[in-house]
N, C-alpha and C. Protein backbone atom coordinates (compact mmCIF):
# COMPACT_ATOMS: atom_id res chain seq x y z
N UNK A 1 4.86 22.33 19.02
CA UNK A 1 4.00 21.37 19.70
C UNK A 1 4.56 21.06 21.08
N UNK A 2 3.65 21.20 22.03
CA UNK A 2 4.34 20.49 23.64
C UNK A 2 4.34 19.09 23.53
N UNK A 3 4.90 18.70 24.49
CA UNK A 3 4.74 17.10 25.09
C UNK A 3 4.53 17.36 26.47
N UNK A 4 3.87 16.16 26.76
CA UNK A 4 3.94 15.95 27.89
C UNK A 4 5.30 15.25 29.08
N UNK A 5 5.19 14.73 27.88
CA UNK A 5 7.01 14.04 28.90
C UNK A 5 8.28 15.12 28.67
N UNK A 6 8.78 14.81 29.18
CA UNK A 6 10.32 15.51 29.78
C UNK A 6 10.89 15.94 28.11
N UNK A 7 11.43 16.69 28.37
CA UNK A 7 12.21 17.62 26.83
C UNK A 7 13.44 16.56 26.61
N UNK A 8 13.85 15.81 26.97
CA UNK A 8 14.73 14.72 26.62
C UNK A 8 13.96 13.83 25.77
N UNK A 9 15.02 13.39 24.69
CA UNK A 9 14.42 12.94 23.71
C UNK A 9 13.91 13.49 22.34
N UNK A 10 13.91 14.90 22.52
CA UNK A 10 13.33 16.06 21.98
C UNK A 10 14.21 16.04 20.08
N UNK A 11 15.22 16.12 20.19
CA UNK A 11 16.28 16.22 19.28
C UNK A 11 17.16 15.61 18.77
N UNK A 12 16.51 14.45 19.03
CA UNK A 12 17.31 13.07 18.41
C UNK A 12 16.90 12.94 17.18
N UNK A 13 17.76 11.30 16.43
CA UNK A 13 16.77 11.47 15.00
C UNK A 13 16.32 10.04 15.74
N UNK A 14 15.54 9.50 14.17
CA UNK A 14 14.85 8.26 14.40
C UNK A 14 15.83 6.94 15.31
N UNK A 15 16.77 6.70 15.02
CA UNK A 15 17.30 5.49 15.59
C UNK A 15 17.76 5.59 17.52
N UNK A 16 18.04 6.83 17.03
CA UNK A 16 18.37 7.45 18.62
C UNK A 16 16.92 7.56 19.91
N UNK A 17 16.54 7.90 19.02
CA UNK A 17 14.96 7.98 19.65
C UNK A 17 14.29 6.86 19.90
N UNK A 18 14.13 5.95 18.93
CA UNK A 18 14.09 4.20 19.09
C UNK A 18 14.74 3.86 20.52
N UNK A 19 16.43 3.65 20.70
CA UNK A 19 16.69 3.56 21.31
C UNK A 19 16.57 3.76 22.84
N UNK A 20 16.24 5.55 22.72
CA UNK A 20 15.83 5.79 24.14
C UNK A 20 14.69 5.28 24.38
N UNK A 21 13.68 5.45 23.95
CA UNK A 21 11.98 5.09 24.05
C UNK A 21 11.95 3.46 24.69
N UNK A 22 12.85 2.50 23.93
CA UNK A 22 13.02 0.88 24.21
C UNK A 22 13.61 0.96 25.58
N UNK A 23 14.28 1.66 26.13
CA UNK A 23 15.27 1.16 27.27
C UNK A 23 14.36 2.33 28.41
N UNK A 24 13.62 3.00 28.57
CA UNK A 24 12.58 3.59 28.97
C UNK A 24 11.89 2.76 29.15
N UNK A 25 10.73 1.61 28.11
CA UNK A 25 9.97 0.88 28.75
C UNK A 25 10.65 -0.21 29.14
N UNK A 26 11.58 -0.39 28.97
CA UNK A 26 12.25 -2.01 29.31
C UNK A 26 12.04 -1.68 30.86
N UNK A 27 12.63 0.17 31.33
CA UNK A 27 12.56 -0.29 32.69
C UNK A 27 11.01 -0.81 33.67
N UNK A 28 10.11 -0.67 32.68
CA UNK A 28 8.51 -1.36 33.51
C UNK A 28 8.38 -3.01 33.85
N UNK A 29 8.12 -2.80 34.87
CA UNK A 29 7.90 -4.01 35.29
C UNK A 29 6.43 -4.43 34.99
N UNK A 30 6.94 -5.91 35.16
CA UNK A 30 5.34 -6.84 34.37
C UNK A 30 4.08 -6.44 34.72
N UNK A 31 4.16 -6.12 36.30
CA UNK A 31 3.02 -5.20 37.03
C UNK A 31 2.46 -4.05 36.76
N UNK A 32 3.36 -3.22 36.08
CA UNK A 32 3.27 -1.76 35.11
C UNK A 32 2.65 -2.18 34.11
N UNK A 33 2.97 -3.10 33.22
CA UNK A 33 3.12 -3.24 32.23
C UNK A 33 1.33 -3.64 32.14
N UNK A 34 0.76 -4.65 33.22
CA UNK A 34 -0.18 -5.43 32.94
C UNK A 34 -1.68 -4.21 33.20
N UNK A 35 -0.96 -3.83 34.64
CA UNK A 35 -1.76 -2.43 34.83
C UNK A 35 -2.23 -1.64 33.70
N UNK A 36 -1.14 -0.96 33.11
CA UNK A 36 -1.41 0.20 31.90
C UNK A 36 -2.39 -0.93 30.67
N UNK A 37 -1.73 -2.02 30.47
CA UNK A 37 -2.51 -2.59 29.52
C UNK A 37 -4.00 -2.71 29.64
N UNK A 38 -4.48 -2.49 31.13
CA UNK A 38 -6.06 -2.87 31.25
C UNK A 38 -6.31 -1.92 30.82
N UNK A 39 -6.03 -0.76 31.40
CA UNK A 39 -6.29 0.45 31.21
C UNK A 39 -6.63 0.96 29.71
N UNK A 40 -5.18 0.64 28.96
CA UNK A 40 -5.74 0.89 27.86
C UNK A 40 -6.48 0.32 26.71
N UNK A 41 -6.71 -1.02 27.35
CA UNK A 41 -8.16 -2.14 26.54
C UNK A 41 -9.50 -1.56 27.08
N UNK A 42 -9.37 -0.66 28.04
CA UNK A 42 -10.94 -0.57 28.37
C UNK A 42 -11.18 1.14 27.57
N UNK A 43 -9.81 1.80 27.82
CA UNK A 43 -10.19 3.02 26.85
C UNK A 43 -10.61 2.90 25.05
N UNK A 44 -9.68 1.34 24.68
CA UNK A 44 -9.93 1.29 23.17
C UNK A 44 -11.77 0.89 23.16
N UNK A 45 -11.55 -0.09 24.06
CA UNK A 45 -13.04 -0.94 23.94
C UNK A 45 -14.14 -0.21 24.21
N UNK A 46 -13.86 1.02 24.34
CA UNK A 46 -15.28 2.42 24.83
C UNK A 46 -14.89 2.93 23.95
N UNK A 47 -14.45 3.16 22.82
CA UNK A 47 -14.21 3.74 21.45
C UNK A 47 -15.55 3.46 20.72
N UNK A 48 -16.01 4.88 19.90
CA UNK A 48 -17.08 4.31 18.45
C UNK A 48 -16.62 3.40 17.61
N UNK A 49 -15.30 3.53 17.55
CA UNK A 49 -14.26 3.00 16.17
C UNK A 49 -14.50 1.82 16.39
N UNK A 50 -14.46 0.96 17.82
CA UNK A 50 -14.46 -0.22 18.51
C UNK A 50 -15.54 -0.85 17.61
N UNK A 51 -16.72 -0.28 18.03
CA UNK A 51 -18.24 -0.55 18.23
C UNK A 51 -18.47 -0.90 16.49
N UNK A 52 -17.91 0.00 15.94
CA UNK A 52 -18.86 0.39 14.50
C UNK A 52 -17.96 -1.10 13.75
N UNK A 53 -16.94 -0.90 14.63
CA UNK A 53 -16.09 -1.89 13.21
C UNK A 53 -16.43 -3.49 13.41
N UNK A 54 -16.30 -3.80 12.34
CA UNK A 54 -16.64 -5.51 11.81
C UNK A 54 -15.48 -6.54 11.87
N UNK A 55 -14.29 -5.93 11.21
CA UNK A 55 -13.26 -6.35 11.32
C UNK A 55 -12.82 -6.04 11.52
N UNK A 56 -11.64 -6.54 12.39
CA UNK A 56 -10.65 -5.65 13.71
C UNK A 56 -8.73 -5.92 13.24
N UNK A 57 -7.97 -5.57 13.08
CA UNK A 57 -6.66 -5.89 12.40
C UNK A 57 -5.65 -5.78 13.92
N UNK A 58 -5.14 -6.86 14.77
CA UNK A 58 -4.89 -6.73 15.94
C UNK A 58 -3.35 -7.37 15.51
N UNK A 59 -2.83 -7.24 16.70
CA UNK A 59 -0.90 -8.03 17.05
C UNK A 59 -0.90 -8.66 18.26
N UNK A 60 -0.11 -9.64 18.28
CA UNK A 60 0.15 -10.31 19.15
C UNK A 60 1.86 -9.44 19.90
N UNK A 61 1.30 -8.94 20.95
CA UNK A 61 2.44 -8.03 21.76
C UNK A 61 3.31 -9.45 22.26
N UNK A 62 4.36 -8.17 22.17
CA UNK A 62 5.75 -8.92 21.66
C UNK A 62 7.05 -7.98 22.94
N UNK A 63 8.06 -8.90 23.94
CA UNK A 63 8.17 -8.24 25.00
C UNK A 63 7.82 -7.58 25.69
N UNK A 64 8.06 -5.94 25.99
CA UNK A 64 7.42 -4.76 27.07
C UNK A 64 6.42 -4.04 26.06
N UNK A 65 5.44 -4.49 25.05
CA UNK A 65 4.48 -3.95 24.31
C UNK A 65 3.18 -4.00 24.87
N UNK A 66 2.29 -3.13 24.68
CA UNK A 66 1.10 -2.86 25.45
C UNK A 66 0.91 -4.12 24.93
N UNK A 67 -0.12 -5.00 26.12
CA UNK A 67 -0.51 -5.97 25.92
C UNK A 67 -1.81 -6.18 25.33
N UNK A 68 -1.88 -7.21 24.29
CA UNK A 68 -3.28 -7.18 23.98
C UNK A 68 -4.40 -8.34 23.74
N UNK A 69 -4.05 -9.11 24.48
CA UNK A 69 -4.79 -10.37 24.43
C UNK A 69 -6.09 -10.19 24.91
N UNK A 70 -6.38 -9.28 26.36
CA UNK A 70 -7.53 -8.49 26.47
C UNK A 70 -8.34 -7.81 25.14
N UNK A 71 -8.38 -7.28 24.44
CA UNK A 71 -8.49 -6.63 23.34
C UNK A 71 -9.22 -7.60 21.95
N UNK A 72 -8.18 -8.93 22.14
CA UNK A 72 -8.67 -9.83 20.96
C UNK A 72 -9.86 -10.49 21.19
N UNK A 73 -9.88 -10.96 22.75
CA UNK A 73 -10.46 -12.21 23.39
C UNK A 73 -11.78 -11.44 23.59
N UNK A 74 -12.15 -9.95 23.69
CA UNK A 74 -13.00 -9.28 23.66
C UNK A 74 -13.94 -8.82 22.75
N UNK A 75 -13.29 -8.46 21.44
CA UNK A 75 -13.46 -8.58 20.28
C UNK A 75 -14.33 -9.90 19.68
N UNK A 76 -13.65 -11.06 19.56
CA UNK A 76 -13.42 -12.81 19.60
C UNK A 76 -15.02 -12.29 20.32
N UNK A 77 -15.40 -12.21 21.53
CA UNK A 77 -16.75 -12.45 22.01
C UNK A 77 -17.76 -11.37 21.74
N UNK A 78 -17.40 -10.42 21.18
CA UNK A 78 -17.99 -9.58 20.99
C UNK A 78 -18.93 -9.74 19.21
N UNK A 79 -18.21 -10.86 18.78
CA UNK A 79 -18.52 -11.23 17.09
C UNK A 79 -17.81 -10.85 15.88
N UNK A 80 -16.92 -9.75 16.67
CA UNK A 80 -15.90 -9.68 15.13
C UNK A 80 -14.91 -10.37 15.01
N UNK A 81 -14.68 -10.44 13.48
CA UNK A 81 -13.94 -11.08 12.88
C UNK A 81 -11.92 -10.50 13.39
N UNK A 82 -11.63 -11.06 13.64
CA UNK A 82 -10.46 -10.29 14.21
C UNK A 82 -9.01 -11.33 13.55
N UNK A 83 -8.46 -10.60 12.86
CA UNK A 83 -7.05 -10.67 12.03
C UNK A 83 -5.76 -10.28 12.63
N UNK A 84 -5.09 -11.16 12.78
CA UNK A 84 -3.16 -10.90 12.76
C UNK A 84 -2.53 -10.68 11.97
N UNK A 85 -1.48 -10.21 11.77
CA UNK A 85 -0.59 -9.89 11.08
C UNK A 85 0.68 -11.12 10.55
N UNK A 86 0.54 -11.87 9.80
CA UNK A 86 2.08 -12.76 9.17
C UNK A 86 2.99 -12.34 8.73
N UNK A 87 4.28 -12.25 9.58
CA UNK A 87 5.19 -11.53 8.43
C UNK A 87 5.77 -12.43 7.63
N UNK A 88 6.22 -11.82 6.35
CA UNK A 88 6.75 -12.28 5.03
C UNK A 88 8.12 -11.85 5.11
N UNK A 89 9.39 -12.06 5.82
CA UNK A 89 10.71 -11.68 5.89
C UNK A 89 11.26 -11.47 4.41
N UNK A 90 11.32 -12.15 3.61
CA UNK A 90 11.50 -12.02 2.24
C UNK A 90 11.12 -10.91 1.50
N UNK A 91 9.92 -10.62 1.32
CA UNK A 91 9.41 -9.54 0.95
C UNK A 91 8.97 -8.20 1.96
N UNK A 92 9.38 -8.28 3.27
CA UNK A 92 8.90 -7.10 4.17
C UNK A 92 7.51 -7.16 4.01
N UNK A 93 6.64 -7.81 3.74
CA UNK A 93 5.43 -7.54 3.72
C UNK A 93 4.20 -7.79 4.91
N UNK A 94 3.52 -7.56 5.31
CA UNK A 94 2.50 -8.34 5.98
C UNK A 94 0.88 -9.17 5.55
N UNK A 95 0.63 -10.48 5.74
CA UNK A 95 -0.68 -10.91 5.32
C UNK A 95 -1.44 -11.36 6.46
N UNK A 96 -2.81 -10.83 6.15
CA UNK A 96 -3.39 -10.77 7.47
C UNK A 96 -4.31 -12.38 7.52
N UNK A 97 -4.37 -12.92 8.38
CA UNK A 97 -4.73 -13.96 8.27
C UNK A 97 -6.00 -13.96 9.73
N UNK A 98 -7.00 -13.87 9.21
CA UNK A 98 -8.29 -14.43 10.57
C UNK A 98 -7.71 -15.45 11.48
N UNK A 99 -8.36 -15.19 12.32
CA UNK A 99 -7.97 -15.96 14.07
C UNK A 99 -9.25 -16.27 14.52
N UNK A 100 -9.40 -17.43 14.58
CA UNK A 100 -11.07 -18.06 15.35
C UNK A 100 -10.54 -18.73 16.84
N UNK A 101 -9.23 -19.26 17.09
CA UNK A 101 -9.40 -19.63 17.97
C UNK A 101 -7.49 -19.75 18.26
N UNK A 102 -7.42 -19.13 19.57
CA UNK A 102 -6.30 -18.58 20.18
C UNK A 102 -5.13 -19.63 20.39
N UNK A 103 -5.42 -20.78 20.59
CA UNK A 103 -5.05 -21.90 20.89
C UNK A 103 -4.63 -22.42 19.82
N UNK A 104 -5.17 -22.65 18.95
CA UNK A 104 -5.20 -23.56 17.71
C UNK A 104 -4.24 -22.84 16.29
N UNK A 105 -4.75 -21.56 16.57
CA UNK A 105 -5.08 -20.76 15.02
C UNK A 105 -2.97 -19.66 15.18
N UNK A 106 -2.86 -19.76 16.47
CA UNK A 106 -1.44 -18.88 16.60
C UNK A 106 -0.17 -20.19 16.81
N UNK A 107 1.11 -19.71 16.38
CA UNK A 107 2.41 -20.19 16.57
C UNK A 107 3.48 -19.35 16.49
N UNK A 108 4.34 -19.74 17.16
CA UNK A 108 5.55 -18.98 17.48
C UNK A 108 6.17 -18.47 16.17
N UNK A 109 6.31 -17.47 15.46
CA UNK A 109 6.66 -16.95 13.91
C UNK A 109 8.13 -16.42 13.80
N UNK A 110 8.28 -15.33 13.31
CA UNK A 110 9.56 -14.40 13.24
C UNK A 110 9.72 -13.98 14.09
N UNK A 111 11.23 -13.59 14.29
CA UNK A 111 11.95 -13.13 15.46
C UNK A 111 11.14 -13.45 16.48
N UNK A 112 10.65 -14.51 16.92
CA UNK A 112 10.11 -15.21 18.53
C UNK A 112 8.52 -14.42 18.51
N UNK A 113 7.47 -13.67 17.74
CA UNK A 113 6.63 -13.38 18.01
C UNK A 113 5.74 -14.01 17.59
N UNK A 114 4.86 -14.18 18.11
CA UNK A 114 3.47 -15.29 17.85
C UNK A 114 2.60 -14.46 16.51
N UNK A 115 2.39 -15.23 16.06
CA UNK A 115 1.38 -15.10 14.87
C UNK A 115 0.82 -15.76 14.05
N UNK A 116 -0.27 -15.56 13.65
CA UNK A 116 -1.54 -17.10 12.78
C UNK A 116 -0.41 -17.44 12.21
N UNK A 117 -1.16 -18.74 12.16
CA UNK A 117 -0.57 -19.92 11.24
C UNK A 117 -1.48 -19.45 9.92
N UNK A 118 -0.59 -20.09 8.80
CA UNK A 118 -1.23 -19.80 7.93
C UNK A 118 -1.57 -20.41 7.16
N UNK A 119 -2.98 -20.11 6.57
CA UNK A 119 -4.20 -20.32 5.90
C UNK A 119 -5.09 -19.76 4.69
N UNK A 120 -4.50 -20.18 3.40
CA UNK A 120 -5.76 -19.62 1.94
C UNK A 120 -6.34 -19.27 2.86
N UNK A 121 -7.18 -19.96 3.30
CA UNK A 121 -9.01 -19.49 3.18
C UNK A 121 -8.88 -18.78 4.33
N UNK A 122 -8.18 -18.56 4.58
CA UNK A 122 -8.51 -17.46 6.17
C UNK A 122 -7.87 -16.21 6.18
N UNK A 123 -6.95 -16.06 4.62
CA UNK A 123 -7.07 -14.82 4.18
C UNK A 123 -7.48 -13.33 4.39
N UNK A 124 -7.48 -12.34 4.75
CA UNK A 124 -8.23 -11.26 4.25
C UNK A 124 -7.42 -10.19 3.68
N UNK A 125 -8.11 -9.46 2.80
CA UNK A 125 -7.65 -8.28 2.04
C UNK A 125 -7.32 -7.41 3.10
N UNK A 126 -6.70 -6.69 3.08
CA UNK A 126 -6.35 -5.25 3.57
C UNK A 126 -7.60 -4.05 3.92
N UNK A 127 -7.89 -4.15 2.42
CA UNK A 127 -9.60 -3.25 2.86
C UNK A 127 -10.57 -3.92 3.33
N UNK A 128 -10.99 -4.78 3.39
CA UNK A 128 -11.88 -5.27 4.10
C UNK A 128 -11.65 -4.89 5.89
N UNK A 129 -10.76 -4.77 5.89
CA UNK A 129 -10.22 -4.26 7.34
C UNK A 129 -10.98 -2.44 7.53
N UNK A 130 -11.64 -2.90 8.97
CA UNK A 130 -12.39 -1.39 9.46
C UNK A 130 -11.75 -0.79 10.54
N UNK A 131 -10.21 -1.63 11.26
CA UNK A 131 -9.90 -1.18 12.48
C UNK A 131 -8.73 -1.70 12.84
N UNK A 132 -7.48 -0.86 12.72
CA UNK A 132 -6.15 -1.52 13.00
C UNK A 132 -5.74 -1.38 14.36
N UNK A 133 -4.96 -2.03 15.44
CA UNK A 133 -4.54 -1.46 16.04
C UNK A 133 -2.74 -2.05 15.55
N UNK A 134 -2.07 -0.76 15.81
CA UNK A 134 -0.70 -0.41 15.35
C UNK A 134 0.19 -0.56 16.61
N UNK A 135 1.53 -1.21 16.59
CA UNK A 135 2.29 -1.24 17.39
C UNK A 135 3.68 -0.15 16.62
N UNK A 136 3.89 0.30 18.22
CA UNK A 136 5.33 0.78 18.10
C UNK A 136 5.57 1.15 18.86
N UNK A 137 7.63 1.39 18.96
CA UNK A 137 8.36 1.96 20.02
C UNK A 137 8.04 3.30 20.16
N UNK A 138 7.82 4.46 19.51
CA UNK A 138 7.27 5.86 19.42
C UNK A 138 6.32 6.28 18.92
N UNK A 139 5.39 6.96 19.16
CA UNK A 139 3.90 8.17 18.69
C UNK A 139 4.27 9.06 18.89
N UNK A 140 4.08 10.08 18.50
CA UNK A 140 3.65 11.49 18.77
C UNK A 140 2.24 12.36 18.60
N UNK A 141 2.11 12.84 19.08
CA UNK A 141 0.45 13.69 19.09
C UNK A 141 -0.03 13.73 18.08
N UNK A 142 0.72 14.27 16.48
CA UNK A 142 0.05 14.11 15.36
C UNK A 142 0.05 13.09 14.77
N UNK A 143 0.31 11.98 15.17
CA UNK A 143 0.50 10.30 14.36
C UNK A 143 1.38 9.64 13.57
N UNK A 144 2.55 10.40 13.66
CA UNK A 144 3.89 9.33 13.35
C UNK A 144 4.15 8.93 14.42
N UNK A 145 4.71 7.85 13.88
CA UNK A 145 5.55 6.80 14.62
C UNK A 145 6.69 6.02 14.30
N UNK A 146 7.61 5.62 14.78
CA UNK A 146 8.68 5.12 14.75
C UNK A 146 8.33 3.33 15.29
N UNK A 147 8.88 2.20 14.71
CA UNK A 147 8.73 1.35 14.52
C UNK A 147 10.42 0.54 14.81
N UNK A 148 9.98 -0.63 14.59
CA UNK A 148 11.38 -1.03 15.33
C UNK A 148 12.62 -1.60 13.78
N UNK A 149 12.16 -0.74 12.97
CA UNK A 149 13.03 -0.16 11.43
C UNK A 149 12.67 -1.61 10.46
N UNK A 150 11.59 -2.23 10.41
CA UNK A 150 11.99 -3.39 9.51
C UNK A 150 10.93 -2.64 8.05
N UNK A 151 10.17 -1.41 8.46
CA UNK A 151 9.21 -0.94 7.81
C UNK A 151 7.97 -1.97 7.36
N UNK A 152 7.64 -2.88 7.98
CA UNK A 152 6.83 -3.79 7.49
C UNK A 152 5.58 -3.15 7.66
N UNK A 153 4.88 -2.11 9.07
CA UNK A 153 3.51 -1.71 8.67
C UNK A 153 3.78 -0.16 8.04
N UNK A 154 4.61 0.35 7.89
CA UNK A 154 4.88 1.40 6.84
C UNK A 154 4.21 1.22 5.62
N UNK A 155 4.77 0.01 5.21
CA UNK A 155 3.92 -0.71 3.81
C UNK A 155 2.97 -0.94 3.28
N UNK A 156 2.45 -1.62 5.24
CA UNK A 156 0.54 -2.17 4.75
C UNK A 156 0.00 -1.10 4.96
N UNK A 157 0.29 -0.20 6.11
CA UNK A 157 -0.66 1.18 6.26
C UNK A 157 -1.26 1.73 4.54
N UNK A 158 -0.09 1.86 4.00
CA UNK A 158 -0.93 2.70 2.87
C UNK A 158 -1.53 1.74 1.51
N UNK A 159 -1.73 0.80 2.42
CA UNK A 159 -3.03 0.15 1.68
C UNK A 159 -4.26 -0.22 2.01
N UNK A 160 -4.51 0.74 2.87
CA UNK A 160 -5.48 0.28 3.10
C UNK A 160 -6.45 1.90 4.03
N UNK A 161 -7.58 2.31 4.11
CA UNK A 161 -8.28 3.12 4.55
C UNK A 161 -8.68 3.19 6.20
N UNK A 162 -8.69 1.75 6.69
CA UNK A 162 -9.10 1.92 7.93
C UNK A 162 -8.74 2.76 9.18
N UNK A 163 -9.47 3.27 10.01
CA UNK A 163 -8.80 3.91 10.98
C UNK A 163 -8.08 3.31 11.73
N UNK A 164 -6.84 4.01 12.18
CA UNK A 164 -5.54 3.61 12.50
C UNK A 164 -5.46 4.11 14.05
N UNK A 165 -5.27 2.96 15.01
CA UNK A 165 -5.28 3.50 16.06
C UNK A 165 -3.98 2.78 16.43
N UNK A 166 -3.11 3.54 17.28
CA UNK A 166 -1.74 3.45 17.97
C UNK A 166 -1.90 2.92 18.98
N UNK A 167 -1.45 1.86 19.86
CA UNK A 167 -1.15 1.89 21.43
C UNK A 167 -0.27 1.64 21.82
N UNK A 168 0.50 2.52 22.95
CA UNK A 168 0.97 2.95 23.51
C UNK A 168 0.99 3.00 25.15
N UNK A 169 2.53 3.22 25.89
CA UNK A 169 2.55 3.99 27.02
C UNK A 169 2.87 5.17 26.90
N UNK A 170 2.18 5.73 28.18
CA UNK A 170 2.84 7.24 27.85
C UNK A 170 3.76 7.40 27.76
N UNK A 171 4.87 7.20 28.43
CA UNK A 171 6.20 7.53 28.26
C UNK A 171 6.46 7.01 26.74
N UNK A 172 5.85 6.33 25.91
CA UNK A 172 6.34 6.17 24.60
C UNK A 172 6.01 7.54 23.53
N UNK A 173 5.39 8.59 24.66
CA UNK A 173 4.71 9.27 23.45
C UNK A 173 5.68 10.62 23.07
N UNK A 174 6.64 11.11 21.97
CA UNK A 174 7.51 12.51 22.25
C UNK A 174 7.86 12.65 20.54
N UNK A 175 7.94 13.79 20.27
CA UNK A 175 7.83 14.42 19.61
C UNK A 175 8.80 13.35 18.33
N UNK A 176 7.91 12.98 17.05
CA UNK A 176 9.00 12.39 15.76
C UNK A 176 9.15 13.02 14.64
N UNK A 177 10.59 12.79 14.05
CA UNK A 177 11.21 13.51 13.41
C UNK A 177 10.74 12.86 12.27
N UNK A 178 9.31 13.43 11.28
CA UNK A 178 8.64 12.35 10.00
C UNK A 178 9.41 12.76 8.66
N UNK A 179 9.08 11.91 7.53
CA UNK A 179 9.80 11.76 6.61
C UNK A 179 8.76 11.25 5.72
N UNK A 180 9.00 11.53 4.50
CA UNK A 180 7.69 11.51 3.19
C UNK A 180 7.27 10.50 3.07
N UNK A 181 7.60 9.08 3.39
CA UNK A 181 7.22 8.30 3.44
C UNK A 181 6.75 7.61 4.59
N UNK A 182 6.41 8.33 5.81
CA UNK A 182 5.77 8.15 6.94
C UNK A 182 4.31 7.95 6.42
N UNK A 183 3.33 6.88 7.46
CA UNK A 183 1.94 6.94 6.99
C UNK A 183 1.49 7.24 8.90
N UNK A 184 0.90 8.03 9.09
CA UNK A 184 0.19 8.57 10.18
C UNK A 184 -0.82 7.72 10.90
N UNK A 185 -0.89 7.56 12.60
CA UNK A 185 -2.07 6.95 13.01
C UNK A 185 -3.14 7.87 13.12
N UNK A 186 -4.51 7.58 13.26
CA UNK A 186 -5.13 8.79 13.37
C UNK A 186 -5.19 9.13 15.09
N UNK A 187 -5.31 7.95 16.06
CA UNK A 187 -5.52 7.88 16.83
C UNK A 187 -4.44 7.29 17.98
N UNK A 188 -4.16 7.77 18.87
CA UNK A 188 -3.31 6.76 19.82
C UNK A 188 -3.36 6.78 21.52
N UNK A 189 -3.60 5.76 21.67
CA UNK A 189 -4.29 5.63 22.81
C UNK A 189 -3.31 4.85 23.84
N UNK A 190 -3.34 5.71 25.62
CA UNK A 190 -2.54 5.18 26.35
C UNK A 190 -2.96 4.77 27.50
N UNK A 191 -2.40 4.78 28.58
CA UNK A 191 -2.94 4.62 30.20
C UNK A 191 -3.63 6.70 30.42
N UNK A 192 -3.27 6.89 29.79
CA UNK A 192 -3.23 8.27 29.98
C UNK A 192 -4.41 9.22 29.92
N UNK A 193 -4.85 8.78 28.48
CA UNK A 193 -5.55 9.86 27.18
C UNK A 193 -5.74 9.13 25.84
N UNK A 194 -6.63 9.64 25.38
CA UNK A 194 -6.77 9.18 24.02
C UNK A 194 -6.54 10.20 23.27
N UNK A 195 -5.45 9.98 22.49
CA UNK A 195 -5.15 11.40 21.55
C UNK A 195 -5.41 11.28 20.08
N UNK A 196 -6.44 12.54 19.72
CA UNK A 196 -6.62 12.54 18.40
C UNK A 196 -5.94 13.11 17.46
N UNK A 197 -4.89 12.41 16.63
CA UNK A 197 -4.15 12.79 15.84
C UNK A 197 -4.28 14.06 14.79
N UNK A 198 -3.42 15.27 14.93
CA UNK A 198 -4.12 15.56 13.58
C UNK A 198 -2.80 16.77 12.26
């Protein structure tokens, strides 16, 4: 398989590769950072996947992570139902909890990242979900990814059917070294390209 970025990076394993990929985007500045993010809210938001889906499974970006508040607040007006992620430190797990209102409905959570407060009734199942978008430090063209090792969406991925879309910068995107218990995005999308996993 080619890449597009530089053959460095090529032959590392997972933690090494983590490493480089993090200190790569650390070097973007907020201006990079805010740039590529429009960019790639207007490539997700011209997606079928976008359009067709009802419920949307989103993150609250967390340091030099594609940003996505564009994405929710769009969604949010657009009429879908749109879900965060809670983490469960105890159990590694994630519960997705509905978001009606940005202000009210988020608080500062684990390790310093924002995420719903939580709520029974605002609940949702896993399948009921038609549209994830996935964070991480690495993609590659066929849809692994490398994560920042706590395996927490390793877990929920394979419960659930929805299409799985990645975002990304390019420079996050180079070749990963997968393992049997990897679950694949189908899709991952950058300032770049939209690449269909396969």
């Amino acid at each position: 398989m080619t890449n597009r970025n530089t053959g460095e990076g090529n032959h590392m394993n997972k933690k090494e590769l983590r490493s480089y990929v993090l200190s790569l985007r650390e070097g973007l500045t907020e201006d990079e950072i805010k740039s590529k993010s429009l960019i790639i809210a207007d490539r997700l938001l011209s997606l079928s996947f976008y359009f067709k889906a009802a419920v949307i499974m989103a993150y609250m970006d967390y340091k030099k992570e594609v940003r996505t508040l564009t994405v929710i607040e769009r969604a949010m007006k657009d009429g879908k139902r749109v879900v965060l992620p809670l983490t469960k430190p105890d159990t590694h797990e994630l519960i997705l909890v509905e978001v009606r209102d940005l202000n009210r409905d988020i608080a500062t959570g684990f390790k310093g990242i924002k995420e719903p407060v939580y709520e029974n009734k605002r609940i949702v199942a896993p399948g009921d979900v038609d549209l994830i978008l996935v964070p991480g430090v690495v993609f590659d063209e066929r849809g692994y990814r490398i994560g920042y090792g706590g395996g927490y969406y390793d877990r929920f991925l394979n419960k659930t059917c929805a299409t799985k879309i990645g975002l990304a910068f390019e420079l996050q995107i180079h070749p990963v070294p997968e393992d049997v218990h990897d679950v694949r995005v189908d899709y991952v999308v950058t300032e770049k390209r939209t690449i269909e996993c396969n």
